[in-house]
N, C-alpha and C. Protein backbone atom coordinates (compact mmCIF):
# COMPACT_ATOMS: atom_id res chain seq x y z
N UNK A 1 -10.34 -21.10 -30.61
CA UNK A 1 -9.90 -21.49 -29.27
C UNK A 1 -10.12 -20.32 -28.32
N UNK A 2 -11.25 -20.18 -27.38
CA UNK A 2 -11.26 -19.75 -26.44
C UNK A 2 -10.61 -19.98 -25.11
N UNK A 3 -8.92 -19.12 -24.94
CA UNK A 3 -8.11 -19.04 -23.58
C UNK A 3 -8.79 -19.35 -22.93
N UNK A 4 -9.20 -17.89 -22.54
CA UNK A 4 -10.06 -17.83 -21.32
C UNK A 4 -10.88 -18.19 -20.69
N UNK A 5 -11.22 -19.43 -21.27
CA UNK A 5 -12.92 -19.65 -20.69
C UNK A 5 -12.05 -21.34 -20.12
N UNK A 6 -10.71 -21.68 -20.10
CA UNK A 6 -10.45 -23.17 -19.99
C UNK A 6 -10.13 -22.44 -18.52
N UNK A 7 -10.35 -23.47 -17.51
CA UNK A 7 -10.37 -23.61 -16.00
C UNK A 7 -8.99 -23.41 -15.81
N UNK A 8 -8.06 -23.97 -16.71
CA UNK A 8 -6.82 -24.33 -16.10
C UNK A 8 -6.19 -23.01 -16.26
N UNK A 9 -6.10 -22.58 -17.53
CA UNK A 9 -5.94 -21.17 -17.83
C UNK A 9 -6.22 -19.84 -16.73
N UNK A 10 -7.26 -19.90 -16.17
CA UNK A 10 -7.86 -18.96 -15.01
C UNK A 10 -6.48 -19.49 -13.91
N UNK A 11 -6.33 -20.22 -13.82
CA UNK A 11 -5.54 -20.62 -12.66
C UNK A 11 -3.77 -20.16 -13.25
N UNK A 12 -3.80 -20.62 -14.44
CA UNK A 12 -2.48 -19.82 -14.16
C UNK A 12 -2.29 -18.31 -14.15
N UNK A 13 -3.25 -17.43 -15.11
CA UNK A 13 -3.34 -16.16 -14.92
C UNK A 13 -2.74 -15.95 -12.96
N UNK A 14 -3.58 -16.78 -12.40
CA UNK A 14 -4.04 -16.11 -10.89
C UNK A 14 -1.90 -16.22 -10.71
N UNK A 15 -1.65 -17.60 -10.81
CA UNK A 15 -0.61 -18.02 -10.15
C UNK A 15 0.35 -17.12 -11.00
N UNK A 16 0.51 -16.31 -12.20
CA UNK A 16 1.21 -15.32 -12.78
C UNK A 16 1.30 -14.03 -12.23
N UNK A 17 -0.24 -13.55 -12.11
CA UNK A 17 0.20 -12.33 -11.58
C UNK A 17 0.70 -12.74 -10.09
N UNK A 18 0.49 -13.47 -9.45
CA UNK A 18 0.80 -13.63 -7.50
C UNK A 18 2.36 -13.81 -8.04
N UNK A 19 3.08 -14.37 -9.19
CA UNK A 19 4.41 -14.46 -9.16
C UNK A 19 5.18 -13.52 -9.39
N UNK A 20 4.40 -12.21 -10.42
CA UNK A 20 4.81 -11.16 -10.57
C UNK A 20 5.08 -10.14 -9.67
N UNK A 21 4.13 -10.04 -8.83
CA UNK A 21 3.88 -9.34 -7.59
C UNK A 21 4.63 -9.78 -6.34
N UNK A 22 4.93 -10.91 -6.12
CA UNK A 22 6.01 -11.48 -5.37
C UNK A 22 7.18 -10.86 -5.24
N UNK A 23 7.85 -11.21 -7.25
CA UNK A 23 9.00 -10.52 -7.81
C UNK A 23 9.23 -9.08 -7.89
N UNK A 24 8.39 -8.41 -8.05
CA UNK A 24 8.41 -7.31 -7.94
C UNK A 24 8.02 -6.65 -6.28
N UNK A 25 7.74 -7.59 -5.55
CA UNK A 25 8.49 -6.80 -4.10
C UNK A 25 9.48 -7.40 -3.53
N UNK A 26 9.87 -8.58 -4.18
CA UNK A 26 11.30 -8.59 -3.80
C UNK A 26 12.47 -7.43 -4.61
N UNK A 27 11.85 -7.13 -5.87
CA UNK A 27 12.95 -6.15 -6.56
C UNK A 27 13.34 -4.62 -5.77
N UNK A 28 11.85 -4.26 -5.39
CA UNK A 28 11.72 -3.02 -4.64
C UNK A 28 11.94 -3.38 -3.18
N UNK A 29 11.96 -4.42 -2.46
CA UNK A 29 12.71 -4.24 -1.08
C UNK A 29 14.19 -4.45 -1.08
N UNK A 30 14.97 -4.74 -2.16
CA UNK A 30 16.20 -4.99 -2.60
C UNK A 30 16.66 -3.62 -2.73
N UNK A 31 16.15 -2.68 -3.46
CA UNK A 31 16.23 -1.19 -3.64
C UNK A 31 16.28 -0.73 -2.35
N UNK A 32 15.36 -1.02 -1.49
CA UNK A 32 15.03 -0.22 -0.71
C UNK A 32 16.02 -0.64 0.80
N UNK A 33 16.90 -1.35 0.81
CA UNK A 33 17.99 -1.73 1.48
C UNK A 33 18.93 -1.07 1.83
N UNK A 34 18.84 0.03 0.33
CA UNK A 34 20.00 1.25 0.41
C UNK A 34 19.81 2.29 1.33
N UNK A 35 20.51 2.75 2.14
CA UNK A 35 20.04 4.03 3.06
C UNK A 35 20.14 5.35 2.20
N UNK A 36 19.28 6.05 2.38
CA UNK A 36 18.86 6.96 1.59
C UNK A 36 18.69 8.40 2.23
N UNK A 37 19.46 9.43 2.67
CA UNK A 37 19.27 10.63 3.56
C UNK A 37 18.11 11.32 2.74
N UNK A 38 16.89 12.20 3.52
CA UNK A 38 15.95 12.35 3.13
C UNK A 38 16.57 13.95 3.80
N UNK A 39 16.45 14.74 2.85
CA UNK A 39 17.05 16.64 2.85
C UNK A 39 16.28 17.52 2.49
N UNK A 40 15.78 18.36 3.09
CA UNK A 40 14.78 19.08 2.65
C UNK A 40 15.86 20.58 1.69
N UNK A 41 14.92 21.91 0.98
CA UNK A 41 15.85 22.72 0.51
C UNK A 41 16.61 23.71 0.89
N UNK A 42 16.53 23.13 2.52
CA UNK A 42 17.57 24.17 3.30
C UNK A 42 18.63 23.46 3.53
N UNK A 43 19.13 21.70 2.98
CA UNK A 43 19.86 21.19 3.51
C UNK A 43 19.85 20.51 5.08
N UNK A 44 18.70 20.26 5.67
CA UNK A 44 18.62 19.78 6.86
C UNK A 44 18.41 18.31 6.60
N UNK A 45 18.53 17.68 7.72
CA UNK A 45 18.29 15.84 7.46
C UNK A 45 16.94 15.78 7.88
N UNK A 46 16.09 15.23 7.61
CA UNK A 46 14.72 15.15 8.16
C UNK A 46 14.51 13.34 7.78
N UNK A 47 15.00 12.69 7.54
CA UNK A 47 14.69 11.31 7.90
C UNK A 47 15.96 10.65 6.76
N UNK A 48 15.85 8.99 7.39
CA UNK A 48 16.94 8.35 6.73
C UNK A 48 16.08 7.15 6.31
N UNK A 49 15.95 6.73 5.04
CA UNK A 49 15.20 5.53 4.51
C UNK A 49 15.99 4.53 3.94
N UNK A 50 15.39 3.06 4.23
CA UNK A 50 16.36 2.31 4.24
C UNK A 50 17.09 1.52 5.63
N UNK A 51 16.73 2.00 6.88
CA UNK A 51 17.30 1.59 8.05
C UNK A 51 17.36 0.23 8.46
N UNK A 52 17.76 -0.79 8.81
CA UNK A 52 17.51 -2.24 9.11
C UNK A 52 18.20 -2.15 10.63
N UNK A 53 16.63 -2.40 10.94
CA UNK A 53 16.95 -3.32 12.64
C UNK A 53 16.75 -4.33 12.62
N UNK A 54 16.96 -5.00 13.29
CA UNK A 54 16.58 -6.71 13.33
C UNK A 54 16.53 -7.69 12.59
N UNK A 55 17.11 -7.12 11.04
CA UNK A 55 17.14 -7.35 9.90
C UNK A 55 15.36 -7.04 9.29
N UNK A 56 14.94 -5.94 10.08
CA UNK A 56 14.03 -5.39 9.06
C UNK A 56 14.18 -4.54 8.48
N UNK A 57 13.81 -3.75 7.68
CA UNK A 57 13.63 -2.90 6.84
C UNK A 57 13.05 -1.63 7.09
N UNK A 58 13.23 -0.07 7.78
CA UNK A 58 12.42 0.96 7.90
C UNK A 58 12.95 1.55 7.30
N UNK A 59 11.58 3.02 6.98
CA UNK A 59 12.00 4.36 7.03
C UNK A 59 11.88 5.40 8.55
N UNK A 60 12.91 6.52 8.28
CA UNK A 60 12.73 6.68 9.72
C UNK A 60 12.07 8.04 9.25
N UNK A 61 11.88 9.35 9.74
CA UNK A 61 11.27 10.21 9.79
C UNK A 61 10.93 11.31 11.47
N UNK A 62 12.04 12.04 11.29
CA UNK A 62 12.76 13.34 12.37
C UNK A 62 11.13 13.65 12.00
N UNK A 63 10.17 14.22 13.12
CA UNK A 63 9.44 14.94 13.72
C UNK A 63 9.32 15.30 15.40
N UNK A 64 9.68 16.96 14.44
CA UNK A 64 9.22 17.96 16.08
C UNK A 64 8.36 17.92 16.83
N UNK A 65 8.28 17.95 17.89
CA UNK A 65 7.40 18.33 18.50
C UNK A 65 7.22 17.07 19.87
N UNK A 66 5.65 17.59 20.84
CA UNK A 66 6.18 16.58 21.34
C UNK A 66 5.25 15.01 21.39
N UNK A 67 5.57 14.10 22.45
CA UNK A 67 5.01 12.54 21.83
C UNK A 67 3.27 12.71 21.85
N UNK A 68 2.80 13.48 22.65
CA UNK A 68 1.23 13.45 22.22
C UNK A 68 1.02 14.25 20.52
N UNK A 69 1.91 15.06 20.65
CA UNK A 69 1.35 15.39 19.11
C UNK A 69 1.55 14.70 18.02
N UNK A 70 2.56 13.91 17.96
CA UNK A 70 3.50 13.32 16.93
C UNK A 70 2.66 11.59 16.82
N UNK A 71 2.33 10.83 18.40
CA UNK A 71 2.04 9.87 18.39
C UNK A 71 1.21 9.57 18.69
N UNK A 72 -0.11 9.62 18.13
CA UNK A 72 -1.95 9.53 18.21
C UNK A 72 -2.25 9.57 20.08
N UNK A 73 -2.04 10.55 20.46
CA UNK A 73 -1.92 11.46 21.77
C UNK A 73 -1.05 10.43 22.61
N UNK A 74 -0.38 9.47 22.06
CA UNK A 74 1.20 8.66 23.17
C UNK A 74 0.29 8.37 24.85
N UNK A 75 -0.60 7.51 24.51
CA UNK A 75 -1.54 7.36 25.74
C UNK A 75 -1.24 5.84 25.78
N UNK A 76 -0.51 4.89 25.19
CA UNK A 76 -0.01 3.28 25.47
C UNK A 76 1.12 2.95 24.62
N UNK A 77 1.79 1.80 25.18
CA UNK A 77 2.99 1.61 24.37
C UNK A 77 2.35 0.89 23.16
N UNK A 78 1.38 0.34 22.32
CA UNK A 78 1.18 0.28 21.23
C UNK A 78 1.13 1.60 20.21
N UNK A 79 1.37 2.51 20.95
CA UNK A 79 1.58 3.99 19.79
C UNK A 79 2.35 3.93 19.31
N UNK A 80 3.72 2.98 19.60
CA UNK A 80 5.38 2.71 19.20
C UNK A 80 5.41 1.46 18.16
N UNK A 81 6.52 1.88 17.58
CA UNK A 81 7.05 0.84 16.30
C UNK A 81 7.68 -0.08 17.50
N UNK A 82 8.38 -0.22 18.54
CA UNK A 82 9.15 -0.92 19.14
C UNK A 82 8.72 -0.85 20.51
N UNK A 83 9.19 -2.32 21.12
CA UNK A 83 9.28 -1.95 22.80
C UNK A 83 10.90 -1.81 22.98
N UNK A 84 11.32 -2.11 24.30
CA UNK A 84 12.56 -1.53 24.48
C UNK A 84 13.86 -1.90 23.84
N UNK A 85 13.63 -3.11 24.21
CA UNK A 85 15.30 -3.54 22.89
C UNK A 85 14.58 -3.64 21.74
N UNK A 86 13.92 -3.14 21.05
CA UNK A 86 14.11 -2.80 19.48
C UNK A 86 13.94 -1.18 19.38
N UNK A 87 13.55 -0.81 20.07
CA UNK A 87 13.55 1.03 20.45
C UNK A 87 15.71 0.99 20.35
N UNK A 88 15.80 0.27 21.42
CA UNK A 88 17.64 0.26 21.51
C UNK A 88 18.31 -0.07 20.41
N UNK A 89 17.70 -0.60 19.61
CA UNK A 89 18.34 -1.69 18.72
C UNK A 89 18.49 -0.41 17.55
N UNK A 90 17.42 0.03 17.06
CA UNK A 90 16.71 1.57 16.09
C UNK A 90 17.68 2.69 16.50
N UNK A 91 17.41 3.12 17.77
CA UNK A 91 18.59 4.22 17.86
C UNK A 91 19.83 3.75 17.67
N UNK A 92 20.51 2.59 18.19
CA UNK A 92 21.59 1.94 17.70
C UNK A 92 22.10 2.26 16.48
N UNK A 93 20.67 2.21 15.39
CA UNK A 93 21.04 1.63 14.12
C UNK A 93 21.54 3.60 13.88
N UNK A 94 21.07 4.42 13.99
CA UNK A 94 21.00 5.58 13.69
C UNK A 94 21.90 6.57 14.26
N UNK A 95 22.92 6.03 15.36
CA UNK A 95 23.88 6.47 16.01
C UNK A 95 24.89 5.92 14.78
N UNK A 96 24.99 4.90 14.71
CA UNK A 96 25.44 4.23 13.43
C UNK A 96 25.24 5.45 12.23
N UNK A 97 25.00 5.63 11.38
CA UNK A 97 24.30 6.07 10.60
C UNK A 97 24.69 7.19 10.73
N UNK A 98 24.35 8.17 11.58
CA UNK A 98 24.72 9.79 11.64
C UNK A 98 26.27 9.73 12.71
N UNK A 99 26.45 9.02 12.39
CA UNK A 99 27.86 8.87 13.10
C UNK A 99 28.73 9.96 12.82
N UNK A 100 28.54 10.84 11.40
CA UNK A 100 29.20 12.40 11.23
C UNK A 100 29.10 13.35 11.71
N UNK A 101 27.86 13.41 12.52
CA UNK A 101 27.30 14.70 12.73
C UNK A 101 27.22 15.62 11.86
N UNK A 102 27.09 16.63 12.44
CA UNK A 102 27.16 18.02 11.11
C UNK A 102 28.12 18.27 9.96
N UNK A 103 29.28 17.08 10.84
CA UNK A 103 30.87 17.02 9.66
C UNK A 103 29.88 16.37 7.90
N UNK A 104 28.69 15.54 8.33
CA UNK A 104 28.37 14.93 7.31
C UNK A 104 28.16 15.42 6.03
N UNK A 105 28.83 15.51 4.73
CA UNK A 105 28.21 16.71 3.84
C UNK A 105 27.32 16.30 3.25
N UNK A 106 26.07 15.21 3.16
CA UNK A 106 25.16 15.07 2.86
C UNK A 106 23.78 15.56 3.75
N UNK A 107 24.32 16.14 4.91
CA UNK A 107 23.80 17.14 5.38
C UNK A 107 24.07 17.79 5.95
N UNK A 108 24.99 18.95 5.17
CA UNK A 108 25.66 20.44 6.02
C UNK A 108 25.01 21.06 6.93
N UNK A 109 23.70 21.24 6.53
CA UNK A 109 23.00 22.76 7.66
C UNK A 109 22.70 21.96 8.97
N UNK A 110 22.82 20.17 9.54
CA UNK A 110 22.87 19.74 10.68
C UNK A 110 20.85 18.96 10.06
N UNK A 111 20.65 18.53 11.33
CA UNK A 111 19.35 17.61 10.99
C UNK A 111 18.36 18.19 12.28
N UNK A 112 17.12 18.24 11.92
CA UNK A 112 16.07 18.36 12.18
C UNK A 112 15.63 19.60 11.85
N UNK A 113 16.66 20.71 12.85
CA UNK A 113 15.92 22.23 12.38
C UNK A 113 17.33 22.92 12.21
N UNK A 114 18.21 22.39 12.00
CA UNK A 114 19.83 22.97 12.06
C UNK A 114 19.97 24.01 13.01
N UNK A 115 19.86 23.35 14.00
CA UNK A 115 20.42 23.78 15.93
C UNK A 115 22.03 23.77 15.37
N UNK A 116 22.53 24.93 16.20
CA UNK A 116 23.95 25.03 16.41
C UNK A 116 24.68 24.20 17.38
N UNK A 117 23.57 23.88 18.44
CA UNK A 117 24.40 22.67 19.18
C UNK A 117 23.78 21.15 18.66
N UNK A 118 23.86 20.82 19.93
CA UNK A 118 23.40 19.15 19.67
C UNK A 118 21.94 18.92 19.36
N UNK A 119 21.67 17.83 18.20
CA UNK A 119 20.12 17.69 18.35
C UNK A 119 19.86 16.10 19.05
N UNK A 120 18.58 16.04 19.35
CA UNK A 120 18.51 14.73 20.02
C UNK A 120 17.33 14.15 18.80
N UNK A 121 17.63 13.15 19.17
CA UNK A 121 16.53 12.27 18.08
C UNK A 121 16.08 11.30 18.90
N UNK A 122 14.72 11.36 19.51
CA UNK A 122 14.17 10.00 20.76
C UNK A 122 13.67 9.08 19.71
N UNK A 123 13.64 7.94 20.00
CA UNK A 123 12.91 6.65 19.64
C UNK A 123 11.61 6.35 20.95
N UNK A 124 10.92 6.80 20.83
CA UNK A 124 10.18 5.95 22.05
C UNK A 124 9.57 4.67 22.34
N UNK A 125 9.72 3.98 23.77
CA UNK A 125 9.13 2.49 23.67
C UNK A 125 8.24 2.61 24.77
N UNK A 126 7.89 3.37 25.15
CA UNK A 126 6.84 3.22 26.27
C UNK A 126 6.49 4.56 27.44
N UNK A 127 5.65 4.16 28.06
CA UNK A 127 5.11 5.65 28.71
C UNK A 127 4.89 4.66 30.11
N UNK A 128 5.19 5.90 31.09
CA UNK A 128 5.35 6.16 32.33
C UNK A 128 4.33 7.11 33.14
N UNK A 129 3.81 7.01 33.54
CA UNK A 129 3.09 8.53 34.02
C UNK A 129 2.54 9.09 33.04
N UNK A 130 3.20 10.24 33.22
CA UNK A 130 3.11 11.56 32.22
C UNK A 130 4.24 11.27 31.57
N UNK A 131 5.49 10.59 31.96
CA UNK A 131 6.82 10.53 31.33
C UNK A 131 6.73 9.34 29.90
N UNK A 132 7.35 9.74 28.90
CA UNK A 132 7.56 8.31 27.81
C UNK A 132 9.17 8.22 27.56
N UNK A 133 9.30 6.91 27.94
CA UNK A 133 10.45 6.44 27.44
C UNK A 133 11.22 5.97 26.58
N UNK A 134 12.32 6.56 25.73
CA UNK A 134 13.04 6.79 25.19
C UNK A 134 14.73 6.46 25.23
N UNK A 135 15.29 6.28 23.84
CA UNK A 135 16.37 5.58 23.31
C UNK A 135 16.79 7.10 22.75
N UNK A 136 17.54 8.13 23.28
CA UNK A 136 18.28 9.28 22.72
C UNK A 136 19.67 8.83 21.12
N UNK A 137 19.62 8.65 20.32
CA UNK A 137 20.90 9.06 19.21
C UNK A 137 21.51 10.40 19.21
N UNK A 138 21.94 11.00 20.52
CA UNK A 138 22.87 11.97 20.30
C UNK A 138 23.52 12.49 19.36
N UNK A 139 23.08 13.57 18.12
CA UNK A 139 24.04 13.61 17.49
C UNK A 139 24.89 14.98 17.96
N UNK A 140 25.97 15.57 17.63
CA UNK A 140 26.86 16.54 18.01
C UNK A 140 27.79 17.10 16.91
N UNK A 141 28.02 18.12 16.45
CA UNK A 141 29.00 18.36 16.09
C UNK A 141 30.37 17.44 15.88
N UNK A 142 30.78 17.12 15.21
CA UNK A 142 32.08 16.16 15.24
C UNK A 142 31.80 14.84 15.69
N UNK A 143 31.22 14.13 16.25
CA UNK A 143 30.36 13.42 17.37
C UNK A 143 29.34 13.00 17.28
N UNK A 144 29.50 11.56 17.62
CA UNK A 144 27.94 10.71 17.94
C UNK A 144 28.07 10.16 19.72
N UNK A 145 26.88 10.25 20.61
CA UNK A 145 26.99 9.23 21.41
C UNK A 145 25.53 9.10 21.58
N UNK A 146 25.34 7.84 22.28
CA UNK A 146 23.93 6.74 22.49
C UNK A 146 24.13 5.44 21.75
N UNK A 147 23.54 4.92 21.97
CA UNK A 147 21.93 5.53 22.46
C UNK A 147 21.78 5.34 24.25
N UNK A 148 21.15 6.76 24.26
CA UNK A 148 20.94 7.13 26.23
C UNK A 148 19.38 6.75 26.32
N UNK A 149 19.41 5.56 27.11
CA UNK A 149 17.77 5.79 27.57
C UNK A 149 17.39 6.91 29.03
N UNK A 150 16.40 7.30 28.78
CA UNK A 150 15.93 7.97 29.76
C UNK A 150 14.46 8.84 29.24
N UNK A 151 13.68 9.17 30.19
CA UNK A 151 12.43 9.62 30.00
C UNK A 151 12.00 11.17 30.08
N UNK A 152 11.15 11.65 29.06
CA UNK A 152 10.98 13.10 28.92
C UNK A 152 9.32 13.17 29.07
N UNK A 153 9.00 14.14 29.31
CA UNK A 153 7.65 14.43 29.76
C UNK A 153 7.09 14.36 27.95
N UNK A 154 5.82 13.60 28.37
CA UNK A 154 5.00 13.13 27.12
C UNK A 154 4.20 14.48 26.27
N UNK A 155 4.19 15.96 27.22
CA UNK A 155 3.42 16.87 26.97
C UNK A 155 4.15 17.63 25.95
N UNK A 156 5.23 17.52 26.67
CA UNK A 156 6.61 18.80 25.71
C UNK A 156 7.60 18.48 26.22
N UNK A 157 8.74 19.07 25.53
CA UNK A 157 9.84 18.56 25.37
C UNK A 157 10.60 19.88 25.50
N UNK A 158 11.27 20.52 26.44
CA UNK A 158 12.10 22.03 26.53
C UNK A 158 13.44 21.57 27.14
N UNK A 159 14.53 21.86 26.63
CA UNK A 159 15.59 21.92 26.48
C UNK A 159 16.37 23.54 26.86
N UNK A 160 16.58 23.40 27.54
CA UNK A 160 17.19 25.42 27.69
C UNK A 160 18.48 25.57 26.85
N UNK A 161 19.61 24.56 26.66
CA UNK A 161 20.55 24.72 26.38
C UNK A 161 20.28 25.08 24.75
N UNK A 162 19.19 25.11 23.85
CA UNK A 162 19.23 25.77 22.79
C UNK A 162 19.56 24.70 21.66
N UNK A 163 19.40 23.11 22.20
CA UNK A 163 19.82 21.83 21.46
C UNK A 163 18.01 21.43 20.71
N UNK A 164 17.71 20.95 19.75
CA UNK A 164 16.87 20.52 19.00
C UNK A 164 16.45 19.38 19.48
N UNK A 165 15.59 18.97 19.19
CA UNK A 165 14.89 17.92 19.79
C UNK A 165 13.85 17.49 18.60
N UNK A 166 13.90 15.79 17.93
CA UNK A 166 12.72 15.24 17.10
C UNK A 166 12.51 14.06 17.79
N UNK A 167 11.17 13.15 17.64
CA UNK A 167 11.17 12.00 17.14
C UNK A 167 10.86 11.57 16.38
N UNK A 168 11.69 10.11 16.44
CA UNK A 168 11.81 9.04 15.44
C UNK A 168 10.62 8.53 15.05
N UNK A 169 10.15 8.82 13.65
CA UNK A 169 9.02 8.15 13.74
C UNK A 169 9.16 7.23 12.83
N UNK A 170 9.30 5.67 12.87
CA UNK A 170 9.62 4.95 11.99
C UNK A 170 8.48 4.07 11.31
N UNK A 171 8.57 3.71 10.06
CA UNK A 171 7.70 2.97 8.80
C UNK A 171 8.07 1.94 8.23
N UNK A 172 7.39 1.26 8.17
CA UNK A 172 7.30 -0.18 7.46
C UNK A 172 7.58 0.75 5.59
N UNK A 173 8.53 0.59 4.85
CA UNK A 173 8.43 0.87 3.45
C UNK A 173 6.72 0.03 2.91
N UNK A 174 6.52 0.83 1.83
CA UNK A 174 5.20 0.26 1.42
C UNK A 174 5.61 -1.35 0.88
N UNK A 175 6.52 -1.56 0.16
CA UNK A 175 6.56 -3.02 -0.15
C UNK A 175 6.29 -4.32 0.14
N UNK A 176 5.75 -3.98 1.48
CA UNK A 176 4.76 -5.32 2.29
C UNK A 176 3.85 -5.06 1.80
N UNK A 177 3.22 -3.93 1.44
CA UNK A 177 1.52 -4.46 0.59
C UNK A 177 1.83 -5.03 -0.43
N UNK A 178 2.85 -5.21 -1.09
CA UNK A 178 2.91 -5.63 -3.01
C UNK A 178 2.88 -7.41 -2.15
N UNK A 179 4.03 -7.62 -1.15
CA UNK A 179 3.80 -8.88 -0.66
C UNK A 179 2.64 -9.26 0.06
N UNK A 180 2.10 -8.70 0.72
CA UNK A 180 0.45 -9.11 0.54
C UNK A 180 -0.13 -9.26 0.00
N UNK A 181 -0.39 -8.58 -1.17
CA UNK A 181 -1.28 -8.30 -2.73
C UNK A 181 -1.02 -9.52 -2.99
N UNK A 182 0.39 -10.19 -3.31
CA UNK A 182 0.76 -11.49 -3.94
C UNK A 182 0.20 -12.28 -3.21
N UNK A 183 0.42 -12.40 -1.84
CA UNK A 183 -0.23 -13.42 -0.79
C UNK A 183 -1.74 -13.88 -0.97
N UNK A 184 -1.86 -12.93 -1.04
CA UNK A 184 -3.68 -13.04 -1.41
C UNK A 184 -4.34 -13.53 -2.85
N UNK A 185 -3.21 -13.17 -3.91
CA UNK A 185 -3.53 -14.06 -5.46
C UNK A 185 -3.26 -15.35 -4.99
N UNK A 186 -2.25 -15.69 -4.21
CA UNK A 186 -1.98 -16.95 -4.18
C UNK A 186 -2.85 -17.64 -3.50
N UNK A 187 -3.20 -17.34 -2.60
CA UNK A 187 -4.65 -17.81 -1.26
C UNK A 187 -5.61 -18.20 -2.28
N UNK A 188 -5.89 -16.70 -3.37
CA UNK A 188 -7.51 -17.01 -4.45
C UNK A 188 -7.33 -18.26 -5.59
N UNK A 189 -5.60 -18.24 -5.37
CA UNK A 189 -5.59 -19.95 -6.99
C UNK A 189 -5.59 -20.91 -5.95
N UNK A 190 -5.00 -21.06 -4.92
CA UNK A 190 -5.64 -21.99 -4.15
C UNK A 190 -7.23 -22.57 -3.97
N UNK A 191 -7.44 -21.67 -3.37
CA UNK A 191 -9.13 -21.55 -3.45
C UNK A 191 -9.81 -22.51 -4.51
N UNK A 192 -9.68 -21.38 -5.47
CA UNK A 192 -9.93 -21.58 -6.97
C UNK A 192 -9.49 -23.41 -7.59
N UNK A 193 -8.30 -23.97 -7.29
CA UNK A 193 -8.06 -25.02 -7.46
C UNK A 193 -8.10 -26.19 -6.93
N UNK A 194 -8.64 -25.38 -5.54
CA UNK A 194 -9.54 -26.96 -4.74
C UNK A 194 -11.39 -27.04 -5.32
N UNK A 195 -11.26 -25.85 -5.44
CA UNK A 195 -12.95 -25.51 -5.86
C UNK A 195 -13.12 -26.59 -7.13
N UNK A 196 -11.78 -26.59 -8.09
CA UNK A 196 -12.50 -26.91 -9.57
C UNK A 196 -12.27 -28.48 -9.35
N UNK A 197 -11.06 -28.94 -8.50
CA UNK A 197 -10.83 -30.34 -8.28
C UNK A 197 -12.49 -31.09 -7.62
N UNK A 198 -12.91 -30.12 -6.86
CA UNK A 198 -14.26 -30.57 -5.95
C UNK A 198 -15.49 -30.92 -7.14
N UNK A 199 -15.47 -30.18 -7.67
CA UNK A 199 -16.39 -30.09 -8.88
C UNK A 199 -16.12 -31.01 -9.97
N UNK A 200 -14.95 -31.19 -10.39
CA UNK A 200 -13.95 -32.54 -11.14
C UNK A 200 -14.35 -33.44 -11.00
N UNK A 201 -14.27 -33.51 -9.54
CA UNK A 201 -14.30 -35.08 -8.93
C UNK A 201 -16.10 -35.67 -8.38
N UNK A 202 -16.85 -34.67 -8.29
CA UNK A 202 -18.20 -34.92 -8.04
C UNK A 202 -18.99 -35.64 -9.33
């Protein structure tokens, strides 16, 4: 008995692995639900994975510097994960979230570059001028407030008061490719099972 060579057989292989691959990104976006503080070995926060806006699913990721460097030179609002109420919605989620401030002991030395005062964390949803606009998560010592919208020059970002400054740069977790991967076995037994019915029936 040759399996492999029966038509019907090919078709369930296809419809097995697309079920496996399904299951297994539902297992890993189930995991990945948990918020997860991301600490480098000085103890600083440098991103939080796991975030849900809108009932989606990100990782977020604190980078310095400013929006042309950080966001493929921040020259249109497609450089952004969000426009404005989901930019609001994201810092929301992360005011939430670092709601300890520095009190937090999952990250003592403070987050981004462990500033003694306040650091800001922008979300950006769009550009102005030279200006891009932004959803601030204030964090503070003892203290959370935001999210503050308001706009900072797209070139650099200077602060005199000696407060830190990142943005948010947020990610789709990889687990939408495993649900694509599946999407696409399933598309090819489709295919595949109108193909052999066509041929069946001729």
């Amino acid at each position: 008995m040759h399996f492999f060579q029966k038509p019907h057989s090919i078709r369930y292989q296809v419809s097995l692995l697309a079920a496996l691959a399904i299951g297994l990104f539902a297992t890993i976006s189930t995991q990945a639900t948990a918020q997860t503080f991301e600490v480098n070995g000085s103890g600083i926060l440098t991103g939080v994975d796991g975030v849900v806006v809108d009932g989606s699913n990100y990782n977020v990721t604190f980078v310095a510097g400013s929006c042309i460097s950080v966001f493929n030179g921040c020259t249109s609002n497609s450089d952004f994960t969000f426009g404005e109420s989901g930019a609001y919605d994201a810092s929301s989620a992360l005011v939430s979230i670092l709601s300890g401030g520095y009190v937090n002991s999952a990250f003592p030395s403070g987050i981004v570059d462990g500033a003694s005062q306040s650091d800001n964390i922008l979300t950006p949803y769009g550009i102005s001028c030279s200006q891009v606009c932004v959803f601030n998560a204030v964090v503070e010592p003892s203290s959370s407030f935001g999210p503050a919208a308001y706009s900072v020059p797209s070139s650099s970002i200077i602060y005199s008061d000696g407060s830190a400054t990142a943005y948010a740069v947020w990610s789709v977790p990889e687990p939408w490719t495993i649900m694509l991967f599946g999407a696409g076995l399933l598309g090819l037994g489709f295919i595949y099972r109108r193909r052999n019915v066509k041929i069946t029936s001729a």
